[in-house]
Protein backbone atom coordinates (compact mmCIF):
# COMPACT_ATOMS: atom_id res chain seq x y z
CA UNK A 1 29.33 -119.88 16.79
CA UNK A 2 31.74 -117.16 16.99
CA UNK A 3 30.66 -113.60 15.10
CA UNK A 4 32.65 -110.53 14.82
CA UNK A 5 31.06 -107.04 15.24
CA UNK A 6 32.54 -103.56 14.29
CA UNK A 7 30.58 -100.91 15.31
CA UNK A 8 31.42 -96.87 14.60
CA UNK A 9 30.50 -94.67 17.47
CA UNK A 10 29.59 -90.99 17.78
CA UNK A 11 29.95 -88.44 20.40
CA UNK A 12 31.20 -90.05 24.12
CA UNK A 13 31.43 -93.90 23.63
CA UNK A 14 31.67 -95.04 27.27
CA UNK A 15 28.34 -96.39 27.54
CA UNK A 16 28.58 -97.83 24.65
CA UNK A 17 31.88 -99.82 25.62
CA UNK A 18 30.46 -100.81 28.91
CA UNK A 19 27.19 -102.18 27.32
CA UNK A 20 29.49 -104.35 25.11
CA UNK A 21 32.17 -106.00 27.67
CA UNK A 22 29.10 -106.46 30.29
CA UNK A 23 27.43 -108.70 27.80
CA UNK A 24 28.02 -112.87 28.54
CA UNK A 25 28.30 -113.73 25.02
CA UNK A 26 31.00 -111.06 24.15
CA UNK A 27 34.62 -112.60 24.60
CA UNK A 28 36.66 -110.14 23.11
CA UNK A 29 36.27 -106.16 22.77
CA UNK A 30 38.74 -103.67 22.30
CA UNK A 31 38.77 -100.06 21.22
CA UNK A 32 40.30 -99.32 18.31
CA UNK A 33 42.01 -96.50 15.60
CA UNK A 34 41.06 -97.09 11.99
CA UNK A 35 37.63 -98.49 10.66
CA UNK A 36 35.73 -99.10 13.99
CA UNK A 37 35.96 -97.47 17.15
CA UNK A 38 34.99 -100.94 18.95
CA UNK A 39 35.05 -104.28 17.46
CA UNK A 40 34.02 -107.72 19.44
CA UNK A 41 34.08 -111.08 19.27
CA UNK A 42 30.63 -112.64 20.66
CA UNK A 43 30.23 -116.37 21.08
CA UNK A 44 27.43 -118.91 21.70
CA UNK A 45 25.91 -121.85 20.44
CA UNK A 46 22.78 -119.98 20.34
CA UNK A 47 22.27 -117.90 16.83
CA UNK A 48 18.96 -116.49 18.10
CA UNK A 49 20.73 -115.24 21.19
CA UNK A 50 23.60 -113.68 18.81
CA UNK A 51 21.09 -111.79 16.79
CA UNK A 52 19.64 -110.31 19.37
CA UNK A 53 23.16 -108.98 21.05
CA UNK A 54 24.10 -107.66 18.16
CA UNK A 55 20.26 -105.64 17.97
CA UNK A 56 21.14 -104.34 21.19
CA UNK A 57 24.56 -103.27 20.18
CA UNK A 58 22.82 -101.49 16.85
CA UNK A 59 20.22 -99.83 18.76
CA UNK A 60 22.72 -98.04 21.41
CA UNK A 61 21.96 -94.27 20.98
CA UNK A 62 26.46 -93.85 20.57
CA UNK A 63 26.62 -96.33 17.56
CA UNK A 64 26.17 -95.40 13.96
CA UNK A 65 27.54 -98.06 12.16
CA UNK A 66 27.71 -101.69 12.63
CA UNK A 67 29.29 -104.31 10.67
CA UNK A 68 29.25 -108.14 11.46
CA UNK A 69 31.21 -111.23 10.18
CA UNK A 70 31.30 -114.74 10.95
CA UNK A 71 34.32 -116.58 12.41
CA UNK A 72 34.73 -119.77 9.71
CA UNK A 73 37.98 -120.86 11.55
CA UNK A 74 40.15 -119.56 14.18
CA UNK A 75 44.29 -119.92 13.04
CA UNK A 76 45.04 -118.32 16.08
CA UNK A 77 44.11 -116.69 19.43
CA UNK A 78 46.97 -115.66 22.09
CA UNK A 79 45.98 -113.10 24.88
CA UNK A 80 49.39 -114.06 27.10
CA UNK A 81 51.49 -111.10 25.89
CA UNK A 82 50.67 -107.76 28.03
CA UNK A 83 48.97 -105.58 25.72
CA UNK A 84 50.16 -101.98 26.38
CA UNK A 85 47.49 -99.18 26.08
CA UNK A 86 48.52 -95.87 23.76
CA UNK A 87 46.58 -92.73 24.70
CA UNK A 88 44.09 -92.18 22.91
CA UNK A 89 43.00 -88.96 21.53
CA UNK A 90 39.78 -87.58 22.13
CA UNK A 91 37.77 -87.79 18.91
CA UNK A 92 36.70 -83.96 19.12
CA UNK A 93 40.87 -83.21 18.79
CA UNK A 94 41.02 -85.41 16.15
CA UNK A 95 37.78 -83.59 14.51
CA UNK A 96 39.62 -80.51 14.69
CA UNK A 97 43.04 -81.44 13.82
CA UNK A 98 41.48 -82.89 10.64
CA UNK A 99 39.60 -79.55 9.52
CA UNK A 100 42.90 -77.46 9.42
């Protein structure tokens, strides 16, 4: 059972990142710009052990927002081309930038 999580975090979102990627059941996390500022993939045959992941994730003091989804069928995965990594602004420029 694969589910995907979006979360929206607030204020510093390091810990928040590293509680994510050090969790078994999460195969996939990246940061990202638009809706979410993290979104996962967490898989295991285990729903109850899902559930409570993603209560974990929820109850992290960074995130205020979470959205979930269930995989029905993967078309395609295909993590062999380098990803590069743009800089990423720090939300507190982007804050201000958007209030001018």
């Amino acid at each position: 059972m694969k589910v995907g999580v979006g979360l929206c975090l607030t204020g510093e979102d390091h810990d928040a990142v590293a509680a994510a990627v050090q969790m078994p059941e999460v195969e996939f996390a990246a940061e990202s710009l638009g809706r979410f500022d993290l979104i996962a993939t967490l898989n295991s045959s285990d729903p109850a052990e899902i559930a409570g992941r993603l209560e974990q994730l929820r109850s992290l003091p960074e995130v205020h927002h979470m959205e979930t989804w269930m995989h029905v069928r993967t078309h395609k995965e295909d993590y062999s081309q380098p990803m590069t990594t743009p800089t990423r602004p720090h939300r507190q420029t982007l804050m201000e930038s958007s209030t001018r």
